[in-house]
N, C-alpha and C. Protein backbone atom coordinates (compact mmCIF):
# COMPACT_ATOMS: atom_id res chain seq x y z
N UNK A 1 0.85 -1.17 0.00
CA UNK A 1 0.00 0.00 0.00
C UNK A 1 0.90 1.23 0.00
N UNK A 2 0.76 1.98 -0.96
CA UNK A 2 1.72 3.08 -1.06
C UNK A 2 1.18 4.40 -1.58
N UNK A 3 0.33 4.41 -2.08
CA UNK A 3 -0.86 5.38 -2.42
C UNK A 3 -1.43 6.11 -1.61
N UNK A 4 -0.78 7.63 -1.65
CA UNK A 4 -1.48 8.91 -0.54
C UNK A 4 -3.15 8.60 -0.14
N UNK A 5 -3.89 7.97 -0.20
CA UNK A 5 -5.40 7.88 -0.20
C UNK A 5 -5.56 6.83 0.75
N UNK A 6 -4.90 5.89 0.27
CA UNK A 6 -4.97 4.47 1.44
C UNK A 6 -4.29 4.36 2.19
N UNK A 7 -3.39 5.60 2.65
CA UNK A 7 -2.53 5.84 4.41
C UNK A 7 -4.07 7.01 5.27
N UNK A 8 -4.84 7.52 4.47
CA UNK A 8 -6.10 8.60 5.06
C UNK A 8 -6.11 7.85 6.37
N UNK A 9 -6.14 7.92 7.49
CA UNK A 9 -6.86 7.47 8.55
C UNK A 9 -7.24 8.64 9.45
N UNK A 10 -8.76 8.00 10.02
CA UNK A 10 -9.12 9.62 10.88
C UNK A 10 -9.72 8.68 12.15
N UNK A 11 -9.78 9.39 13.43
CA UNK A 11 -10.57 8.65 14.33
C UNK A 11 -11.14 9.41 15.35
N UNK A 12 -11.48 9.49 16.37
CA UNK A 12 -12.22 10.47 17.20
C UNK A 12 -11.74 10.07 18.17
N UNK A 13 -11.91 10.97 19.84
CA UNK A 13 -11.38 10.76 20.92
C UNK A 13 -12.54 11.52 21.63
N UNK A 14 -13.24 10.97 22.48
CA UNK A 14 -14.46 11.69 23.27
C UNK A 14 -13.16 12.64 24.53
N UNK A 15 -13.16 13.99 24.49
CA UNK A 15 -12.84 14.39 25.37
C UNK A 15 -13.35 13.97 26.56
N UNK A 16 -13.22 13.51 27.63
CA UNK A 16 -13.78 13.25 29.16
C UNK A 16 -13.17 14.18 30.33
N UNK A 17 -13.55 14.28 31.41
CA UNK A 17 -12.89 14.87 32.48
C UNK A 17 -11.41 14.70 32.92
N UNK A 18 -11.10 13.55 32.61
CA UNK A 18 -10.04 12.94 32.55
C UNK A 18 -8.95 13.52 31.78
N UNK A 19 -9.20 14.20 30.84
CA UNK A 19 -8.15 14.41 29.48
C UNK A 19 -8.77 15.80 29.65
N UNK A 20 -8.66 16.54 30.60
CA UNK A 20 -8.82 18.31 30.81
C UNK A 20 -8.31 19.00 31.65
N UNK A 21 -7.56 19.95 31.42
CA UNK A 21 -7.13 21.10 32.09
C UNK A 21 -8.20 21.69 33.09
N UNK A 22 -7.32 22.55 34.09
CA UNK A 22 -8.42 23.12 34.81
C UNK A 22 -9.60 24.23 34.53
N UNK A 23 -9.30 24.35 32.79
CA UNK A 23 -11.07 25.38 31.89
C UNK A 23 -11.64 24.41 31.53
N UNK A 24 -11.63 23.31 31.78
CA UNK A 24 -12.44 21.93 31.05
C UNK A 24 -12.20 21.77 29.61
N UNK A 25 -11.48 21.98 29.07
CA UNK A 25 -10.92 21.73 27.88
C UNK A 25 -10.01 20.97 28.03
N UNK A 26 -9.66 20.00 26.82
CA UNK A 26 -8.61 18.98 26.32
C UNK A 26 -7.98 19.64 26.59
N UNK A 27 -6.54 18.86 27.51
CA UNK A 27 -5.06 18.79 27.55
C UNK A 27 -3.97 18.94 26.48
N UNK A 28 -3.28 20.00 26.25
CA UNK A 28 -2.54 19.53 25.12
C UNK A 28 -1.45 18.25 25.01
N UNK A 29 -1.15 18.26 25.92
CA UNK A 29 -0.75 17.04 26.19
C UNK A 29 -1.01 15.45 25.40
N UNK A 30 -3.03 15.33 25.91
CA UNK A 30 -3.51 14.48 25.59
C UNK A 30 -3.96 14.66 23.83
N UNK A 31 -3.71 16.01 23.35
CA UNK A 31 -4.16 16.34 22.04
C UNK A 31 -3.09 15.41 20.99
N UNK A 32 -1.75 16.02 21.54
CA UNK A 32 -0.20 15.96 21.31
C UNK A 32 -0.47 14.07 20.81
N UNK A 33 -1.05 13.66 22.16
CA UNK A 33 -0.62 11.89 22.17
C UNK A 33 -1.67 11.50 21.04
N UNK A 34 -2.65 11.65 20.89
CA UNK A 34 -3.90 11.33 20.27
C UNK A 34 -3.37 11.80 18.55
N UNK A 35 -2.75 12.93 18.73
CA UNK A 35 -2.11 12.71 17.37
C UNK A 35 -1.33 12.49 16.71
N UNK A 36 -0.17 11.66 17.92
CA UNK A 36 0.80 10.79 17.62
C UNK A 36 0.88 9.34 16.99
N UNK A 37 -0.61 8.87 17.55
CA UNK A 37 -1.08 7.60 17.75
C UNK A 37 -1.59 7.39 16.19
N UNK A 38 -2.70 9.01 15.73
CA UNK A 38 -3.04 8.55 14.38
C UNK A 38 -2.01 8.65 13.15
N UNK A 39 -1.22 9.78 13.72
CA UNK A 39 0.07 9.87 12.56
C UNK A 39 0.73 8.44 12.29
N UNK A 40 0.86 7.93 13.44
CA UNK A 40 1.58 6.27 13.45
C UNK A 40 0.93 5.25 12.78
N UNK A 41 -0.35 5.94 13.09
CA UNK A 41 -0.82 4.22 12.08
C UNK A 41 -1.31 4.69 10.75
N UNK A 42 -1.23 5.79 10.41
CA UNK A 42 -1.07 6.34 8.94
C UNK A 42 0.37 6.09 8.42
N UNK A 43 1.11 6.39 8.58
CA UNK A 43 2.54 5.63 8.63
C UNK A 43 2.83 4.40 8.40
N UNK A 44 2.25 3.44 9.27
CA UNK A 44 2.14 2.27 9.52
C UNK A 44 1.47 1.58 8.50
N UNK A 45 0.46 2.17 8.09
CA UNK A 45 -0.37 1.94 6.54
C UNK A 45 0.48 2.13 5.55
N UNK A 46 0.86 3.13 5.46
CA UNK A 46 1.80 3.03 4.36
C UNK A 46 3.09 2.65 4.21
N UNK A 47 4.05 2.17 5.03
CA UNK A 47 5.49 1.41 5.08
C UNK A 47 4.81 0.31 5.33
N UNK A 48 4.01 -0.68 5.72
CA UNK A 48 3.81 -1.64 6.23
C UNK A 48 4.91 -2.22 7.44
N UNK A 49 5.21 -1.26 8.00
CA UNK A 49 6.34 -1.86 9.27
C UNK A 49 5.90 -0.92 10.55
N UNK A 50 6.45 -1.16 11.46
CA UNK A 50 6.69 -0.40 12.66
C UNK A 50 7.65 1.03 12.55
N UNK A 51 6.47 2.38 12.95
CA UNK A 51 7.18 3.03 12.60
C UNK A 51 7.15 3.92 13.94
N UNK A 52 7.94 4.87 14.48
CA UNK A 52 8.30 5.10 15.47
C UNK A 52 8.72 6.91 15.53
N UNK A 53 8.25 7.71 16.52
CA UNK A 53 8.48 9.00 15.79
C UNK A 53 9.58 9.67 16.28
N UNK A 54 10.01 10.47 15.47
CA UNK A 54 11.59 10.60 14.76
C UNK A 54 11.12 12.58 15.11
N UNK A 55 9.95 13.60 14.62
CA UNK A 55 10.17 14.68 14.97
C UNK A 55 8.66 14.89 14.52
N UNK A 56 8.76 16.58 15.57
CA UNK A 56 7.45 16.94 15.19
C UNK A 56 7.59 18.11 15.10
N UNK A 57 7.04 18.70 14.41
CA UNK A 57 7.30 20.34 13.75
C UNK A 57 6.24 21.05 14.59
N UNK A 58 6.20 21.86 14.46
CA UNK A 58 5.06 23.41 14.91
C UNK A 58 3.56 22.51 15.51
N UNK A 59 3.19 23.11 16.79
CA UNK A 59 2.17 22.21 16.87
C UNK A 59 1.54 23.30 17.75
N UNK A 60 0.37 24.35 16.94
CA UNK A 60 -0.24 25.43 17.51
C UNK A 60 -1.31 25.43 17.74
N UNK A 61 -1.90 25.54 19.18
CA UNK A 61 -3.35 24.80 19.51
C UNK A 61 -4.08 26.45 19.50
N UNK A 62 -5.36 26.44 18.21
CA UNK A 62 -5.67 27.53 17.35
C UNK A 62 -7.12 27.56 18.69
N UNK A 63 -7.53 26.69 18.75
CA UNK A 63 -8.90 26.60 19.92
C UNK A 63 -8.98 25.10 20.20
N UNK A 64 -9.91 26.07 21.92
CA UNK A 64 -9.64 24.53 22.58
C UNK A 64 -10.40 23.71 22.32
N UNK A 65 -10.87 22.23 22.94
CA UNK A 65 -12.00 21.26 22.67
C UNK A 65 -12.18 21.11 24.17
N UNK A 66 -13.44 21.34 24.35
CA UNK A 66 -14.25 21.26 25.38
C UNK A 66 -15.19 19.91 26.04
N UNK A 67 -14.96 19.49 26.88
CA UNK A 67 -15.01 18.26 27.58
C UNK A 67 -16.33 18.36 27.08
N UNK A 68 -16.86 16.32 26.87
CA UNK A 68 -18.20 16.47 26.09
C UNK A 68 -18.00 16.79 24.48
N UNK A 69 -16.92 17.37 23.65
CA UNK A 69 -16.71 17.20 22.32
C UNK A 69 -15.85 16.42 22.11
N UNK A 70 -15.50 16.11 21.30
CA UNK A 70 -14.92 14.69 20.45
C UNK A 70 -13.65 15.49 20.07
N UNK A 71 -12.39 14.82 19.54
CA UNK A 71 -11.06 15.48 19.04
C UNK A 71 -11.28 14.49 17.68
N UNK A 72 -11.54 15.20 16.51
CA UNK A 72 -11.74 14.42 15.39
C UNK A 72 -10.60 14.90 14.55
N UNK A 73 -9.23 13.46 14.34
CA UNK A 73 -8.10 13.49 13.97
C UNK A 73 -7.98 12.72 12.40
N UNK A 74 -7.53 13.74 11.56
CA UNK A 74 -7.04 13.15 10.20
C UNK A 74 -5.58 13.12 10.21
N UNK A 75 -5.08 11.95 9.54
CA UNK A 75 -3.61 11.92 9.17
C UNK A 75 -3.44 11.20 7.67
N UNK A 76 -2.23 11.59 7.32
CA UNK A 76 -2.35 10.81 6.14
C UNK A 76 -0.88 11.41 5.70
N UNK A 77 0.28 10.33 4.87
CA UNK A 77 1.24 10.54 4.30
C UNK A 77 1.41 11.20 3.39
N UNK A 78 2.05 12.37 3.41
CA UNK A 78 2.44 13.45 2.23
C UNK A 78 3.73 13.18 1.36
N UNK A 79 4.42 12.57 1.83
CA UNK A 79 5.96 12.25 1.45
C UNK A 79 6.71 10.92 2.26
N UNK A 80 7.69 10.59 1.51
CA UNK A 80 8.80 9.92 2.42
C UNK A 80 9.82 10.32 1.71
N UNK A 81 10.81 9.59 2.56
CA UNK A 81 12.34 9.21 2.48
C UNK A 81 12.82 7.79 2.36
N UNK A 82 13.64 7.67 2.53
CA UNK A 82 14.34 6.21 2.66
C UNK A 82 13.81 4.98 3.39
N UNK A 83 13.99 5.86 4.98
CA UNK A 83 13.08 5.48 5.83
C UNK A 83 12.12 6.10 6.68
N UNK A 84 12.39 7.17 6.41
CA UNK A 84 10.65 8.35 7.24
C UNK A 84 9.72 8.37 6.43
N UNK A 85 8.96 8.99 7.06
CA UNK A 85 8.08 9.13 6.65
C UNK A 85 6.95 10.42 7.08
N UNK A 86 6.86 11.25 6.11
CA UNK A 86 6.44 12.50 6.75
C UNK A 86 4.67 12.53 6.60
N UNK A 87 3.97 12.92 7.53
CA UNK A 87 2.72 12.89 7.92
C UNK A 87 2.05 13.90 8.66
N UNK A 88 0.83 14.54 7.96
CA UNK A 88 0.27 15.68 7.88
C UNK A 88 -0.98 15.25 8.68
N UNK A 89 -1.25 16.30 10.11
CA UNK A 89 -2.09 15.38 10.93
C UNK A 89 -3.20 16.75 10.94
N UNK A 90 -4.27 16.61 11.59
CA UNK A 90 -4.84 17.69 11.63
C UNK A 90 -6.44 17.55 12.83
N UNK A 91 -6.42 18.21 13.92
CA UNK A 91 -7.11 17.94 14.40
C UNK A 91 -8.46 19.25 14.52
N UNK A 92 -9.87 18.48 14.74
CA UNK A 92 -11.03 19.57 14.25
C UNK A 92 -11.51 19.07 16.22
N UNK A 93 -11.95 20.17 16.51
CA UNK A 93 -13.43 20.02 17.56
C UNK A 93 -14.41 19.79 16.99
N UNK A 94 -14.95 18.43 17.69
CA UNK A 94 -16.49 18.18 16.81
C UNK A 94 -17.61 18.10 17.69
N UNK A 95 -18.82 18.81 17.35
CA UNK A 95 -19.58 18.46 18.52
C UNK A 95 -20.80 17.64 17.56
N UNK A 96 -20.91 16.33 18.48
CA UNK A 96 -21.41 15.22 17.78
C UNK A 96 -22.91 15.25 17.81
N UNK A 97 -23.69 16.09 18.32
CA UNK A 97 -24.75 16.45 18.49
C UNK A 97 -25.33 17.45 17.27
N UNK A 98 -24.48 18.85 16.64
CA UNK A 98 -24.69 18.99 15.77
C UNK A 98 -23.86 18.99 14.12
N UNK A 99 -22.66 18.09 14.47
CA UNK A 99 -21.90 17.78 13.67
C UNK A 99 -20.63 18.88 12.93
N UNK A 100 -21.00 19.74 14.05
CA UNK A 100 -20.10 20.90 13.54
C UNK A 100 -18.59 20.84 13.92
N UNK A 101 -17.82 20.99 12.83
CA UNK A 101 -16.61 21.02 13.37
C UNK A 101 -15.51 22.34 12.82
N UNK A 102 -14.26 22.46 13.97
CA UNK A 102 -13.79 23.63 13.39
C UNK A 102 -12.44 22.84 14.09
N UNK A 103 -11.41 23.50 13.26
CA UNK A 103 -9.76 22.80 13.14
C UNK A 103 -9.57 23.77 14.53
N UNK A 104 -8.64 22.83 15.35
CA UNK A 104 -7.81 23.10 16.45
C UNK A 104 -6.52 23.18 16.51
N UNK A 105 -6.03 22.18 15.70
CA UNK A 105 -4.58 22.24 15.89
C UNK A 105 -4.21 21.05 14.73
N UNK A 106 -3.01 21.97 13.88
CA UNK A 106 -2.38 20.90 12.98
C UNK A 106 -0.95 21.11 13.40
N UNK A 107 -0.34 19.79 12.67
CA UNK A 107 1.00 19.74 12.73
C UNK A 107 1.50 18.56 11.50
N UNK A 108 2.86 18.87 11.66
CA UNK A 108 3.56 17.96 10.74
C UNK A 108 4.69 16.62 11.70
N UNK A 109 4.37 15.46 11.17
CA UNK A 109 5.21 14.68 12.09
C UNK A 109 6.18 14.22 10.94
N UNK A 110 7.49 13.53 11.82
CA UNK A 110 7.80 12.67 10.97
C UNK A 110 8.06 11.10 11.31
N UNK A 111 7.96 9.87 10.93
CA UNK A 111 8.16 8.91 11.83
C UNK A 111 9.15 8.24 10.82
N UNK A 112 9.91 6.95 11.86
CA UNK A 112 10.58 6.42 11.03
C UNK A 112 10.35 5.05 10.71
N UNK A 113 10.91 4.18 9.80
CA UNK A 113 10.01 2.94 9.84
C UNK A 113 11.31 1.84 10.69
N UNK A 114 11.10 1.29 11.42
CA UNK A 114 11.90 0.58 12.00
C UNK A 114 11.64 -1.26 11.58
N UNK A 115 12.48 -1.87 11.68
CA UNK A 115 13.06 -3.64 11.76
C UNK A 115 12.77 -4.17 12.72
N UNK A 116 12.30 -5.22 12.98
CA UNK A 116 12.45 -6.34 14.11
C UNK A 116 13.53 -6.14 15.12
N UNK A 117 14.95 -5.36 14.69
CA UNK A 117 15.45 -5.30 15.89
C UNK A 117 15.60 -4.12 16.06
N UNK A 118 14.90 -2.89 15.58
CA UNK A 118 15.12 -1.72 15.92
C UNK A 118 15.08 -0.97 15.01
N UNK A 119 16.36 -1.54 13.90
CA UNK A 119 16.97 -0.35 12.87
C UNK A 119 16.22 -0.02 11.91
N UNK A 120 16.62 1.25 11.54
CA UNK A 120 15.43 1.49 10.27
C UNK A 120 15.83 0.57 9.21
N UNK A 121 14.50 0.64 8.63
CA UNK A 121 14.19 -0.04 7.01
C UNK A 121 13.51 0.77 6.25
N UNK A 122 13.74 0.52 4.92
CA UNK A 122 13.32 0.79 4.09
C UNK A 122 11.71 1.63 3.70
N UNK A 123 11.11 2.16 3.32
CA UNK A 123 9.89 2.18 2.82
C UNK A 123 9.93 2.64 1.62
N UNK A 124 8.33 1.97 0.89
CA UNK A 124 8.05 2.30 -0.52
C UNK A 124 7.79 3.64 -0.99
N UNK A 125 8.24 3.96 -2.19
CA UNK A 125 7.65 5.50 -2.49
C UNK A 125 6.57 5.47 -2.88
N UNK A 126 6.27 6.98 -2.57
CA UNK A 126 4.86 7.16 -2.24
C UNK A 126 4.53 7.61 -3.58
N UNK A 127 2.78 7.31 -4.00
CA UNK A 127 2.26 7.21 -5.37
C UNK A 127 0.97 8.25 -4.95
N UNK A 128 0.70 8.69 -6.05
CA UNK A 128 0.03 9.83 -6.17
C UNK A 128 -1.54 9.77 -6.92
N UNK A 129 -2.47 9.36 -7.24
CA UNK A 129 -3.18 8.35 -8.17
C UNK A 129 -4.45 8.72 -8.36
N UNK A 130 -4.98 9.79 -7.52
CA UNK A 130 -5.86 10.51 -7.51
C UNK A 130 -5.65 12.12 -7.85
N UNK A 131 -7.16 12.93 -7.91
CA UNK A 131 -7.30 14.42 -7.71
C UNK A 131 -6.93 14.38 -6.20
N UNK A 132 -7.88 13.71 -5.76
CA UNK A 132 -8.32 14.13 -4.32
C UNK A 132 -6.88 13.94 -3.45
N UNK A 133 -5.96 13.04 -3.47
CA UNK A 133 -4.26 12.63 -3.14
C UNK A 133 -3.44 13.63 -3.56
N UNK A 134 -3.57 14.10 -5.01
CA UNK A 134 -2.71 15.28 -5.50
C UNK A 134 -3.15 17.04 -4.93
N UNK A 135 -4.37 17.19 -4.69
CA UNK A 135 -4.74 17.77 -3.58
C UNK A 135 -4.17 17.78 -2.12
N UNK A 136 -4.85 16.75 -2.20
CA UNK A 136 -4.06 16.44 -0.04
C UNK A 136 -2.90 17.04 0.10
N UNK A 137 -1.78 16.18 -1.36
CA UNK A 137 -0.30 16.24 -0.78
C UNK A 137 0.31 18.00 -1.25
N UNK A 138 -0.62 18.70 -2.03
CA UNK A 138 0.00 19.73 -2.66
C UNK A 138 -0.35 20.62 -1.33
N UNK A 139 -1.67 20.34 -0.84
CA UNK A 139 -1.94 21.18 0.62
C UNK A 139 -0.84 21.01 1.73
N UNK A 140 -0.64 19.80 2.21
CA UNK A 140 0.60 19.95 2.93
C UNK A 140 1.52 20.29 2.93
N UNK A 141 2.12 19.98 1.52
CA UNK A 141 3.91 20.59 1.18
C UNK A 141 3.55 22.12 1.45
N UNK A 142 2.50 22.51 0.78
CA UNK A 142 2.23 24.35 1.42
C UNK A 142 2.17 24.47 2.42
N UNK A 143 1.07 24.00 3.23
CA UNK A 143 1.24 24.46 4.68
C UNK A 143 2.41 24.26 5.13
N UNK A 144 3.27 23.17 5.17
CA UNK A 144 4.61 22.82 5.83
C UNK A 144 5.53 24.27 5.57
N UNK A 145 5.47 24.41 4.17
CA UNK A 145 6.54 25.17 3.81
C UNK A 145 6.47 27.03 4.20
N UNK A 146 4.94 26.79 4.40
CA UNK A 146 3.98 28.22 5.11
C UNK A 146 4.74 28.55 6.52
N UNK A 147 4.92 27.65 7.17
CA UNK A 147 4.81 27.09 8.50
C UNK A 147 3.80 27.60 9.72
N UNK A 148 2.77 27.00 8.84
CA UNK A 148 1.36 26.71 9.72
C UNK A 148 1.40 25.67 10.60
């Protein structure tokens, strides 16, 4: 699987009391991990190996998410290397009641793909095969290069 479209993964996180600061809003902290987790297995989709994170660029929390809304996280591979793999994550507040959502915080990761005993390996280059992929990836290389 090497195709910008079939690394897309998105998933949700019910903010709870648990995962809030003292304004009742999400932790950045817990934002940070939640979008480590989806960058990884977008990654993970696309090297087919264990991949492990290597850096994370600018990560500016634009508004908060409020306990009782959901952290609704897209990721998906824009590029690689040899063995990284760079991944464009992006998180929205959603409130699941009226489906509205508005972006909180994006960032750029990079992970690496690691071996059975650690070391990096290899991954496939990445294929482009759609509008909607040649889109995605032309939006990220901008924002990255914006530094949004």
């Amino acid at each position: 699987m090497t195709d910008l479209i079939e690394t897309l993964v998105e998933n949700r996180e019910m903010v709870q009391p648990n995962h809030a600061n003292m304004l009742d809003t999400a932790h950045g902290g817990n934002v940070m991990k939640w979008m480590d987790e989806v960058g990884a297995m977008s990654a993970m989709r696309f090297s087919g190996e264990t991949c492990i994170t290597a850096r994370v660029d600018r990560m500016n929390f634009e508004r908060p998410i409020s306990v009782g809304d959901t952290a609704y996280i897209t990721a998906y591979v824009y590029d690689a290397g040899t063995s990284s793999v760079r991944v464009r994550i992006i998180t929205e507040r959603e409130d699941l009641r009226t489906r509205e959502r508005e972006k909180t915080t994006e960032s750029f990761f990079v992970y690496v793909a690691i071996d059975d005993d650690g070391a990096p390996t290899t991954v496939p280059k990445l294929t482009v095969s759609t509008e909607e992929g040649e889109r995605l990836r032309t939006e990220a290389l901008e924002r990255e290069a914006d530094g949004r």
